[in-house]
PDB file of N, CA and C in Angstrom:
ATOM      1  N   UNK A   1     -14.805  59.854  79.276  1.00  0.00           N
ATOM      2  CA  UNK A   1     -16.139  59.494  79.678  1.00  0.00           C
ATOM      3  C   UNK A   1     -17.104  60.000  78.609  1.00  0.00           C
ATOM      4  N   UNK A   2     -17.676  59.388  78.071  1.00  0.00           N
ATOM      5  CA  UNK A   2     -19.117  59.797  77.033  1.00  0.00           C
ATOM      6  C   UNK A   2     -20.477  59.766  77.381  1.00  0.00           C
ATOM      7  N   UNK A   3     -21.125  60.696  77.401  1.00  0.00           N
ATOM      8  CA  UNK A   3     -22.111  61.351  77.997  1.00  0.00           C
ATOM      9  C   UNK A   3     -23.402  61.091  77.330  1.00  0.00           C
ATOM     10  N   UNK A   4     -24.429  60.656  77.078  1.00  0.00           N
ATOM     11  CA  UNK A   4     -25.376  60.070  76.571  1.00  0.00           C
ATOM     12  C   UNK A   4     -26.483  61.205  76.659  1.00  0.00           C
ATOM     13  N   UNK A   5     -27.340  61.903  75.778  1.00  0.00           N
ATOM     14  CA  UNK A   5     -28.117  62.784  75.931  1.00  0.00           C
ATOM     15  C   UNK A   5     -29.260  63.210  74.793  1.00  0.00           C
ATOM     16  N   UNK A   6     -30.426  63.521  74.916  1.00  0.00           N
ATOM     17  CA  UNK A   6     -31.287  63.686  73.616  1.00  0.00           C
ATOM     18  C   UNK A   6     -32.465  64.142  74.150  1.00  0.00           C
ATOM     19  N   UNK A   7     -33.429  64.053  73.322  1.00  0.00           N
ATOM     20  CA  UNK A   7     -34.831  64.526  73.348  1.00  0.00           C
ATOM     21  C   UNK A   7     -35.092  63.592  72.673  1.00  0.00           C
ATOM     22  N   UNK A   8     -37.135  63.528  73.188  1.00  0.00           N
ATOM     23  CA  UNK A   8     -37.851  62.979  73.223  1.00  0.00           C
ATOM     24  C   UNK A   8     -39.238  63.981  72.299  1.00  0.00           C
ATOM     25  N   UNK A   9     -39.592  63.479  71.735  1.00  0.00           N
ATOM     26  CA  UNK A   9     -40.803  64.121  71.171  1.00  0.00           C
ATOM     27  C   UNK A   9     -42.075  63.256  71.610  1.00  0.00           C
ATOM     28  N   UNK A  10     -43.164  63.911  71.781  1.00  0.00           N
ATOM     29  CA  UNK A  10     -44.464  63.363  72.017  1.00  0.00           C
ATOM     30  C   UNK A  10     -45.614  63.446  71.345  1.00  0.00           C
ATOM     31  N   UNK A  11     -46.291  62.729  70.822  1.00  0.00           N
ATOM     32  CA  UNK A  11     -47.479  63.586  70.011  1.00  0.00           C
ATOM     33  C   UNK A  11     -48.692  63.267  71.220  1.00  0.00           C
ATOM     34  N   UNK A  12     -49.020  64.757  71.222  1.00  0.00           N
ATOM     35  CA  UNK A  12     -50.118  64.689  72.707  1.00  0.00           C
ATOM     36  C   UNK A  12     -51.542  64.467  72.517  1.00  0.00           C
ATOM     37  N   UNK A  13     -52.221  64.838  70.990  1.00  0.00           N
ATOM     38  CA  UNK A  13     -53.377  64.741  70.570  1.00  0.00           C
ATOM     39  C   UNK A  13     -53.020  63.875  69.320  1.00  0.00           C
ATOM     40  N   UNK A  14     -53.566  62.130  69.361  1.00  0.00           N
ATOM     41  CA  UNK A  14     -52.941  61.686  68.757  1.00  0.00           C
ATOM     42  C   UNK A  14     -54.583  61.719  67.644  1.00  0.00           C
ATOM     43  N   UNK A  15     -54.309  61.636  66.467  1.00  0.00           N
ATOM     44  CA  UNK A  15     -55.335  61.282  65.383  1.00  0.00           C
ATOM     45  C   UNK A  15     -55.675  62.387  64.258  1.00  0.00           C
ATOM     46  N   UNK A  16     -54.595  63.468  64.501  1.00  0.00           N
ATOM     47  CA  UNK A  16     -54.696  65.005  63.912  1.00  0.00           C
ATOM     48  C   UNK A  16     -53.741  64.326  62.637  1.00  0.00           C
ATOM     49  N   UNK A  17     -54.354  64.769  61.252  1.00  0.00           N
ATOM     50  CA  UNK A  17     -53.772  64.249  60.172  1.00  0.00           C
ATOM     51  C   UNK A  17     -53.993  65.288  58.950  1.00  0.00           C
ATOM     52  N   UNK A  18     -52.373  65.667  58.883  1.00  0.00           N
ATOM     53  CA  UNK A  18     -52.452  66.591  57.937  1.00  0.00           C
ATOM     54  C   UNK A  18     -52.556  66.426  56.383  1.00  0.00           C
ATOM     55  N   UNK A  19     -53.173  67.736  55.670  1.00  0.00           N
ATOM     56  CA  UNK A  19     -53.571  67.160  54.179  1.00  0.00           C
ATOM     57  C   UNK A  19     -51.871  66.334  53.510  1.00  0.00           C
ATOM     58  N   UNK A  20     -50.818  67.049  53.929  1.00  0.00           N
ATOM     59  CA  UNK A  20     -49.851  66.385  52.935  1.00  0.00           C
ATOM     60  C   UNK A  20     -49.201  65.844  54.216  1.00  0.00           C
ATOM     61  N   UNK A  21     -48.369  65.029  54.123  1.00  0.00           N
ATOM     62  CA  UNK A  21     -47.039  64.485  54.817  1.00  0.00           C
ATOM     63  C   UNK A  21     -46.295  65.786  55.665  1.00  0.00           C
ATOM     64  N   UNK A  22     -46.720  66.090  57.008  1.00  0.00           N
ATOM     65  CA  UNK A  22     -46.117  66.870  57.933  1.00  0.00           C
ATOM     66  C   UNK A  22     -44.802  65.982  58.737  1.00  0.00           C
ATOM     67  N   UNK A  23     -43.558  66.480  58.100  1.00  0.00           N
ATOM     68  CA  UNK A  23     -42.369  65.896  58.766  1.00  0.00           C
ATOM     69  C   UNK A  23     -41.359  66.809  59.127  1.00  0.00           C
ATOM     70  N   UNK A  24     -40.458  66.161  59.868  1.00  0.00           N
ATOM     71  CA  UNK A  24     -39.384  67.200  60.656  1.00  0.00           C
ATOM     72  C   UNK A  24     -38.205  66.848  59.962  1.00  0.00           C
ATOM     73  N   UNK A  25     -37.629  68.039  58.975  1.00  0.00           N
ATOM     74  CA  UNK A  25     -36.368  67.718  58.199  1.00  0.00           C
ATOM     75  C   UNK A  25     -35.059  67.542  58.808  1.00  0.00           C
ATOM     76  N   UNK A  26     -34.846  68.615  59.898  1.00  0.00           N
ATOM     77  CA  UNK A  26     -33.807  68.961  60.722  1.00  0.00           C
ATOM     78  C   UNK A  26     -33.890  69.693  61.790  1.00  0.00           C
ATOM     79  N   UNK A  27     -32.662  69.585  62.666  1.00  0.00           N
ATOM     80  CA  UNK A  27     -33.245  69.579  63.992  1.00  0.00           C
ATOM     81  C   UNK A  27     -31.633  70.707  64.529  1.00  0.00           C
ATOM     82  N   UNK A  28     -31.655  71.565  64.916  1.00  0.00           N
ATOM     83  CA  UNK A  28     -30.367  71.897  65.541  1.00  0.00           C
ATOM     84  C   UNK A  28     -30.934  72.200  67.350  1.00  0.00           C
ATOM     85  N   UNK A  29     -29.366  71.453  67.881  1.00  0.00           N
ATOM     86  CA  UNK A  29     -29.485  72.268  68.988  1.00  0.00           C
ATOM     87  C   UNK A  29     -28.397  72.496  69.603  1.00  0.00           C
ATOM     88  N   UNK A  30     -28.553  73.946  70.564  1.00  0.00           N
ATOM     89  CA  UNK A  30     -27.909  74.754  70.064  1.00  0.00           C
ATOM     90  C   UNK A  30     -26.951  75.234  71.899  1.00  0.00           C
ATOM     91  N   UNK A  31     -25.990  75.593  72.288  1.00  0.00           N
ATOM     92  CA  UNK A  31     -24.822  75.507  73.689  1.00  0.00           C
ATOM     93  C   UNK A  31     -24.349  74.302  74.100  1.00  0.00           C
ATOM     94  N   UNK A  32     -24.342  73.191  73.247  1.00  0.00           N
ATOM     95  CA  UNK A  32     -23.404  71.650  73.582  1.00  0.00           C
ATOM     96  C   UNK A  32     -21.732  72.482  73.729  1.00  0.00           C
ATOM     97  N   UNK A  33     -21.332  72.172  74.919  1.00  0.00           N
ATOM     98  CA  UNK A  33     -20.125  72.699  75.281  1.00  0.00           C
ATOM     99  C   UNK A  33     -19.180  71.590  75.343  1.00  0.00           C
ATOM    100  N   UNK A  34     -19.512  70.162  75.115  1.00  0.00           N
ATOM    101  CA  UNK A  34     -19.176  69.024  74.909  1.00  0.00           C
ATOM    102  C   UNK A  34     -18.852  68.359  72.790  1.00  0.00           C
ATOM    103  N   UNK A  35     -17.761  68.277  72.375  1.00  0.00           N
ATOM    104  CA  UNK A  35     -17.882  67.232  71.184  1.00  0.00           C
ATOM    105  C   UNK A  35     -18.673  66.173  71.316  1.00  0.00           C
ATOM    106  N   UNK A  36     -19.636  66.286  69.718  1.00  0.00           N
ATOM    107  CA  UNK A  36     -20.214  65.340  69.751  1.00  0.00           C
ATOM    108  C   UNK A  36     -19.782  64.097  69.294  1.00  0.00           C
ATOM    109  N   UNK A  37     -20.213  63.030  69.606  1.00  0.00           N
ATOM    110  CA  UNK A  37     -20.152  61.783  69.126  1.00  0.00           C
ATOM    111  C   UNK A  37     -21.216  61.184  68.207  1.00  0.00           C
ATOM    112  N   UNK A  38     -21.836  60.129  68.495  1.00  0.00           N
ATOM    113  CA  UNK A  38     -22.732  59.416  68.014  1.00  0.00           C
ATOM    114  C   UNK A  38     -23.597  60.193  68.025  1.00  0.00           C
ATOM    115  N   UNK A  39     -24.420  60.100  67.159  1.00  0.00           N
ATOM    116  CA  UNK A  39     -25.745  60.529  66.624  1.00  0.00           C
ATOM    117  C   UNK A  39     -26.965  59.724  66.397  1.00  0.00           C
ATOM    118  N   UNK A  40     -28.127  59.174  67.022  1.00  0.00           N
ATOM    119  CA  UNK A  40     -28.865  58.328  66.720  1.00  0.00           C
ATOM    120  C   UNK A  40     -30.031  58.551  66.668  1.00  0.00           C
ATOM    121  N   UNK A  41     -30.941  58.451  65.220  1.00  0.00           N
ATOM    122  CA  UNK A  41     -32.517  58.643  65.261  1.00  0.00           C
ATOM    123  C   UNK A  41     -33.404  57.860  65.561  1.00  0.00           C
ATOM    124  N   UNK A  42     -34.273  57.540  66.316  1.00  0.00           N
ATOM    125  CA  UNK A  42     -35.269  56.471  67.023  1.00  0.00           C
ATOM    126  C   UNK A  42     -34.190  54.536  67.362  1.00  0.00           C
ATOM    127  N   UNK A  43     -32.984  55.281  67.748  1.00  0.00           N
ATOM    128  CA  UNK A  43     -32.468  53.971  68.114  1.00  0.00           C
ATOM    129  C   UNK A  43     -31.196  53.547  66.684  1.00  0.00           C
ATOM    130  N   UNK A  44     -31.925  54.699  65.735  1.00  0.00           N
ATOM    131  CA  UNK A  44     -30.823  54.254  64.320  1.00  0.00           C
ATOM    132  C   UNK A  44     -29.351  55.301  64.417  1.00  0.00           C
ATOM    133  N   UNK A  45     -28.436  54.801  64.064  1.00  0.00           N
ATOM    134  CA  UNK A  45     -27.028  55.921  63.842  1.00  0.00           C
ATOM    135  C   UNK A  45     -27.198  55.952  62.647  1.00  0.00           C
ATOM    136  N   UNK A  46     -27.243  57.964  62.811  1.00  0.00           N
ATOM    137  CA  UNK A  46     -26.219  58.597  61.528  1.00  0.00           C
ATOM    138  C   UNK A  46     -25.547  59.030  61.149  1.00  0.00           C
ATOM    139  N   UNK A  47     -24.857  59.507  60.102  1.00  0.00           N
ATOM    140  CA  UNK A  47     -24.082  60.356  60.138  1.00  0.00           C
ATOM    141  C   UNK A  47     -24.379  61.970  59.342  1.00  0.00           C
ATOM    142  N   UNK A  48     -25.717  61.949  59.142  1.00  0.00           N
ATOM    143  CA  UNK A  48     -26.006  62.861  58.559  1.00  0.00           C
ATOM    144  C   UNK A  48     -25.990  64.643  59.912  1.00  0.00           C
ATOM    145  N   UNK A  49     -25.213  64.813  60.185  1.00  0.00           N
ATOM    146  CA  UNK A  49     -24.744  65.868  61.274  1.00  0.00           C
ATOM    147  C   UNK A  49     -23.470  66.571  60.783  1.00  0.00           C
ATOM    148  N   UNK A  50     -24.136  67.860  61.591  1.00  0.00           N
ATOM    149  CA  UNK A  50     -22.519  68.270  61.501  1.00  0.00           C
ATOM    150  C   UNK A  50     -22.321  69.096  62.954  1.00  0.00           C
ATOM    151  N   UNK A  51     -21.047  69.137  63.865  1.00  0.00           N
ATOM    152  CA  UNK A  51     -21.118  70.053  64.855  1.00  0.00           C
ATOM    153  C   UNK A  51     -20.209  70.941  65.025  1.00  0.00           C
ATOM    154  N   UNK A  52     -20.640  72.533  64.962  1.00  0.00           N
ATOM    155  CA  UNK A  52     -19.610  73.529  65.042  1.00  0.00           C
ATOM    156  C   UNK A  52     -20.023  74.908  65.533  1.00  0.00           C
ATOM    157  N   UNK A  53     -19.020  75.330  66.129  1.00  0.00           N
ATOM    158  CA  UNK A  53     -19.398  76.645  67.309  1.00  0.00           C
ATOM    159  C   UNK A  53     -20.587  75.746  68.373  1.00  0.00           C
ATOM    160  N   UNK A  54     -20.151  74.999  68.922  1.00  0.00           N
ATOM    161  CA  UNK A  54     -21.187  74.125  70.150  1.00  0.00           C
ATOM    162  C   UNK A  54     -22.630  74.246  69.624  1.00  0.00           C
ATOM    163  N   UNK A  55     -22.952  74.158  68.010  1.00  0.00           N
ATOM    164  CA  UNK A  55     -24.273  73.682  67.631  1.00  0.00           C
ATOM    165  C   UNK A  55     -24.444  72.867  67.013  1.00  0.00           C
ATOM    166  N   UNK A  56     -25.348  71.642  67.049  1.00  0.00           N
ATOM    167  CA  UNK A  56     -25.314  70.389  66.677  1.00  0.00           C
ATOM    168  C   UNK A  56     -26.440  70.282  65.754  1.00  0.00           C
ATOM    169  N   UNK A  57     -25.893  70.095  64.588  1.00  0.00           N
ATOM    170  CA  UNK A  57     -27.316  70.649  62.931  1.00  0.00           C
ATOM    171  C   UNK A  57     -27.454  69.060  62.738  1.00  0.00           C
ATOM    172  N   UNK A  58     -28.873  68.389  63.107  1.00  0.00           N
ATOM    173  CA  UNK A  58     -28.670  67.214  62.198  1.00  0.00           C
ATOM    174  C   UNK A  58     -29.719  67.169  61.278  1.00  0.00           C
ATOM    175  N   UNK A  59     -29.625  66.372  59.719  1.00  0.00           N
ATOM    176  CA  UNK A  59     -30.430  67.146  58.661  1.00  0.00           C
ATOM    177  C   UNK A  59     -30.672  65.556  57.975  1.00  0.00           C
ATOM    178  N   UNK A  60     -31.204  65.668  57.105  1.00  0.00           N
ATOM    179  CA  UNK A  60     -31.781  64.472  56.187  1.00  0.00           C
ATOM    180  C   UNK A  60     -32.482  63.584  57.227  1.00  0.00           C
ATOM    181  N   UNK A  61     -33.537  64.015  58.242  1.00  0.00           N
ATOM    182  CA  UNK A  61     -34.097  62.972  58.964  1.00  0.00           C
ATOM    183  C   UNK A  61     -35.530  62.783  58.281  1.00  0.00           C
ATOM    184  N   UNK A  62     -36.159  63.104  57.737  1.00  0.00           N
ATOM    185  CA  UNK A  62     -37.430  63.092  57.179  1.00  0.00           C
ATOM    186  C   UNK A  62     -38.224  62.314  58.368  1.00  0.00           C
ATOM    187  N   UNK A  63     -38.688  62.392  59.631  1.00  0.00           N
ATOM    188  CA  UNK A  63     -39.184  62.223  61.137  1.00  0.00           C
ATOM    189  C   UNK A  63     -40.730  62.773  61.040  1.00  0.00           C
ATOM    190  N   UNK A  64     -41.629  62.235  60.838  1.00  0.00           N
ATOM    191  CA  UNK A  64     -43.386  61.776  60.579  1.00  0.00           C
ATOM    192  C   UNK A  64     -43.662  62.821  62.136  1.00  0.00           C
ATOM    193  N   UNK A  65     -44.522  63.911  61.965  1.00  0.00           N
ATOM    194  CA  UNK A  65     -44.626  64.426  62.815  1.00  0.00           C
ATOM    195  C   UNK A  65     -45.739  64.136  63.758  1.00  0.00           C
ATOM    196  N   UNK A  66     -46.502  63.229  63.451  1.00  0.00           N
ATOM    197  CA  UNK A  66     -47.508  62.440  64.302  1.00  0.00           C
ATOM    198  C   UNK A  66     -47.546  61.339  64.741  1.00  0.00           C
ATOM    199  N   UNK A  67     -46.050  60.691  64.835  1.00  0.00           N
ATOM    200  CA  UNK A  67     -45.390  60.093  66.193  1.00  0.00           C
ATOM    201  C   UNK A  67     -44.634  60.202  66.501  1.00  0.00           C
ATOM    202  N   UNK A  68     -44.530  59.574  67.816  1.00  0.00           N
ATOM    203  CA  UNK A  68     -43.112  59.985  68.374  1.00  0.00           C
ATOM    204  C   UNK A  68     -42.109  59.738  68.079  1.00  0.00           C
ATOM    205  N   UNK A  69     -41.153  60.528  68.414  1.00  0.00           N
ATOM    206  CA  UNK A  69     -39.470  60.376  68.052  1.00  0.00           C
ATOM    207  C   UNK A  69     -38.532  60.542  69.210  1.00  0.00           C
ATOM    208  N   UNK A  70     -37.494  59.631  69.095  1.00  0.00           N
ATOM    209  CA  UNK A  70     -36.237  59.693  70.195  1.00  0.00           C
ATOM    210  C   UNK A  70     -35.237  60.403  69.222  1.00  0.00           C
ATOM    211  N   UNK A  71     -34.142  61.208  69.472  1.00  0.00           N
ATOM    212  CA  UNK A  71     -33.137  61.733  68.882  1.00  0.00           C
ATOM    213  C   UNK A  71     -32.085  61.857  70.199  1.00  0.00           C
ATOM    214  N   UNK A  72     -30.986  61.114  70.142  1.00  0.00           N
ATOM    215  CA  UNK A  72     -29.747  60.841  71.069  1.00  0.00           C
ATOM    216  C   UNK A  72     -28.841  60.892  70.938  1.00  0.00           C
ATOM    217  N   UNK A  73     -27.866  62.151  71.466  1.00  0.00           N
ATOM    218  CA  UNK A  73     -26.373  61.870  70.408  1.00  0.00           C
ATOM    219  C   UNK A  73     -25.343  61.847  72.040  1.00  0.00           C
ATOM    220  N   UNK A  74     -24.158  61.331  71.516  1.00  0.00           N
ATOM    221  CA  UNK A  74     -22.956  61.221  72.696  1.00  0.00           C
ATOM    222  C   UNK A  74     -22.133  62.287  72.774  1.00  0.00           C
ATOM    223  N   UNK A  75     -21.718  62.583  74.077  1.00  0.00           N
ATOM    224  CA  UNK A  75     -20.642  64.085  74.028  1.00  0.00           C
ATOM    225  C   UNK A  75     -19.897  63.055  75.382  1.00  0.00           C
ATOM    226  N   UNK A  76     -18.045  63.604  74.427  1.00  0.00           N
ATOM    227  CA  UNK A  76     -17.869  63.287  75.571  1.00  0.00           C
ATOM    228  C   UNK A  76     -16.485  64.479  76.129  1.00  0.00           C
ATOM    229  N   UNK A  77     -16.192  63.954  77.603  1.00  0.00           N
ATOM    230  CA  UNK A  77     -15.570  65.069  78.230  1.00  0.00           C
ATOM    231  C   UNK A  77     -14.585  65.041  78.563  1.00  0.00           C
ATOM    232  N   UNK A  78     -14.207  66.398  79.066  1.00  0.00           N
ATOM    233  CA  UNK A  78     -12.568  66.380  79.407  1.00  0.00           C
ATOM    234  C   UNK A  78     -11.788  65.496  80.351  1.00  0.00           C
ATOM    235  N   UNK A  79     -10.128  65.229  80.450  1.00  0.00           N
ATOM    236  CA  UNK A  79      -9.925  64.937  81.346  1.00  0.00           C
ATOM    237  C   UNK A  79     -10.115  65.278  82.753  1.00  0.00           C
ATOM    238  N   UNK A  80     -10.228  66.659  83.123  1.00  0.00           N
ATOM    239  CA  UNK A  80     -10.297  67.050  83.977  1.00  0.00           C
ATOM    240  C   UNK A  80     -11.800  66.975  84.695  1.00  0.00           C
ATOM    241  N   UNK A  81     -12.786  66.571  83.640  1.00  0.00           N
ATOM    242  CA  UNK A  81     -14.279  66.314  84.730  1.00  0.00           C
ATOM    243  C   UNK A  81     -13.973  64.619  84.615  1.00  0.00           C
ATOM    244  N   UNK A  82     -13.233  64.000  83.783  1.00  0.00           N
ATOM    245  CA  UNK A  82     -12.900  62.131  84.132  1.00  0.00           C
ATOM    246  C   UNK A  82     -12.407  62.070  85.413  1.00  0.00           C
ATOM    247  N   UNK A  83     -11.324  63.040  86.021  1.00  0.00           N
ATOM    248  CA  UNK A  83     -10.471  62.913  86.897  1.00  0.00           C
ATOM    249  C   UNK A  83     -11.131  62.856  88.236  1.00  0.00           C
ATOM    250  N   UNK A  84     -12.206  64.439  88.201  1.00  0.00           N
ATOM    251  CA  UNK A  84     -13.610  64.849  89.208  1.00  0.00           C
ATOM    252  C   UNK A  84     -14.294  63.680  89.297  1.00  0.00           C
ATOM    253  N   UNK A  85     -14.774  62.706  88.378  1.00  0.00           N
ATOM    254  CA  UNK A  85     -15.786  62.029  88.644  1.00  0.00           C
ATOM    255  C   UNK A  85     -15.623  60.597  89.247  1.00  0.00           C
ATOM    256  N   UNK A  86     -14.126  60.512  88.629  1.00  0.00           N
ATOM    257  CA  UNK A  86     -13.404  59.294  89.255  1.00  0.00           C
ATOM    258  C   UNK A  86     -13.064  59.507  90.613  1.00  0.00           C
ATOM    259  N   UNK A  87     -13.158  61.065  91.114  1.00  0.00           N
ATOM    260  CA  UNK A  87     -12.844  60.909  92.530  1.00  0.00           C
ATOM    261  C   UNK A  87     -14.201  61.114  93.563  1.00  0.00           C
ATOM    262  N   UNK A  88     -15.190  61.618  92.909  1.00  0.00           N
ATOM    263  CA  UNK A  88     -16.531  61.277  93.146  1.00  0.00           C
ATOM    264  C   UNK A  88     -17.004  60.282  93.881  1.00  0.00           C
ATOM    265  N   UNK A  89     -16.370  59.154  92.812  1.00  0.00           N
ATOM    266  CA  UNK A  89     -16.847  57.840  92.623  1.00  0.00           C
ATOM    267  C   UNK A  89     -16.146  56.537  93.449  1.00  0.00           C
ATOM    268  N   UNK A  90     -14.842  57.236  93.823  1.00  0.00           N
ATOM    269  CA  UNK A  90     -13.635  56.831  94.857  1.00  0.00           C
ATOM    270  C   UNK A  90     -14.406  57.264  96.243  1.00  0.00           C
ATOM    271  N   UNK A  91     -15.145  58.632  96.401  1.00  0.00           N
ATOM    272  CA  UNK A  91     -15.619  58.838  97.725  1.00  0.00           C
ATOM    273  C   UNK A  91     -16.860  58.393  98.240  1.00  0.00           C
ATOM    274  N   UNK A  92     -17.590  57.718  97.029  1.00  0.00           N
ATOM    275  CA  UNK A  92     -18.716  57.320  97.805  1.00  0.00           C
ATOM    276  C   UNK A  92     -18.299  55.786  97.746  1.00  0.00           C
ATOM    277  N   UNK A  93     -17.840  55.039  96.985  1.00  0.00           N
ATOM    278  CA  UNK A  93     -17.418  54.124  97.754  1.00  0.00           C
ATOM    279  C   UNK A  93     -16.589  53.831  99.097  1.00  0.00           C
ATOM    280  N   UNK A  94     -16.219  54.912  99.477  1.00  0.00           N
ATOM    281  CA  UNK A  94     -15.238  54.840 100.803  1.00  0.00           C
ATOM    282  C   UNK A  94     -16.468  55.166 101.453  1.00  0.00           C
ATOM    283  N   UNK A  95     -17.441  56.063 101.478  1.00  0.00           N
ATOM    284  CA  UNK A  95     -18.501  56.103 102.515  1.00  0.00           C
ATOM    285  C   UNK A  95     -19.434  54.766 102.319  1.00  0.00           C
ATOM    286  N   UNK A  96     -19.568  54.045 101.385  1.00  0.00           N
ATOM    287  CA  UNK A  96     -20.831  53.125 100.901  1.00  0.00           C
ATOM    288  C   UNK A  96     -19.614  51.873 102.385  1.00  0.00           C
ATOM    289  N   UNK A  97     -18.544  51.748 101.985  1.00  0.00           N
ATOM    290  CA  UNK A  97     -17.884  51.034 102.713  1.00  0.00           C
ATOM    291  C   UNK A  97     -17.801  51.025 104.822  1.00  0.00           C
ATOM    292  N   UNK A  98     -17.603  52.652 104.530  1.00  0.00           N
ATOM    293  CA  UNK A  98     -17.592  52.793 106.233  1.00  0.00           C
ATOM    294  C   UNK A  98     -19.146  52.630 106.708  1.00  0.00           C
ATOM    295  N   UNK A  99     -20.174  52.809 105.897  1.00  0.00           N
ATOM    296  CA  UNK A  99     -21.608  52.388 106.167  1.00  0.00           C
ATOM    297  C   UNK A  99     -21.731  50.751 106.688  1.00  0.00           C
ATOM    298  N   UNK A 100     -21.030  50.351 105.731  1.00  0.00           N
ATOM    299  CA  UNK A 100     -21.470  48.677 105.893  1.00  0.00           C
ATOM    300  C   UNK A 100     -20.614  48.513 106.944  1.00  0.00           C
ATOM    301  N   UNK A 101     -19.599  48.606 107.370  1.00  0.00           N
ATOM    302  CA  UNK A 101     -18.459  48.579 108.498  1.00  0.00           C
ATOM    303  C   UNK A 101     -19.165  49.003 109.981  1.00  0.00           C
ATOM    304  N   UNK A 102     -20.422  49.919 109.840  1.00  0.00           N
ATOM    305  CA  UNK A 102     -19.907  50.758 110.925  1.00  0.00           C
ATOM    306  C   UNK A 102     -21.267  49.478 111.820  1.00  0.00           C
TER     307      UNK A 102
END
């Protein structure tokens, strides 16, 4: 199962303009207890990442700090939470079922 997850940046006071080019080079973040997968900046994949000891460094983004930005990468998980979720997902359909039945 692959897990879809990221941040969102906002610029809250929009029209603030700095003397040179204010941008965001790189970004780590940091207790992903999940391998990462995909990596994507405002909707684009890269591969400019690296992930190790559950911290996820991604670098060469040059990201304009006076708009917004999406940053989204994939983790995915063990068998043993596939197994949990598949049976999750087995029990609410047996209740979604005895609902419509009853």
């Amino acid at each position: 199962m692959v897990i879809k997850v990221g941040v969102t940046t906002v610029v809250t006071h929009k029209g603030y303009r700095p003397d040179s080019t204010a941008t965001i080079g790189s970004v780590k973040v940091f207790g992903l207890k999940r391998t990462v997968g995909e990596v994507q900046l405002d909707g684009v994949s890269t591969t400019r990442y690296t992930y190790r000891n559950k911290v996820l460094h991604i670098t060469g983004m040059d990201l304009d700090l006076t708009v917004n930005h999406e940053i989204r990468w994939s983790q995915t998980t063990s068998a043993a939470v596939q197994s949990l979720a598949a049976r999750w997902q087995l029990l609410f359909v047996f209740a979604v079922l005895i609902t419509l039945l009853a």
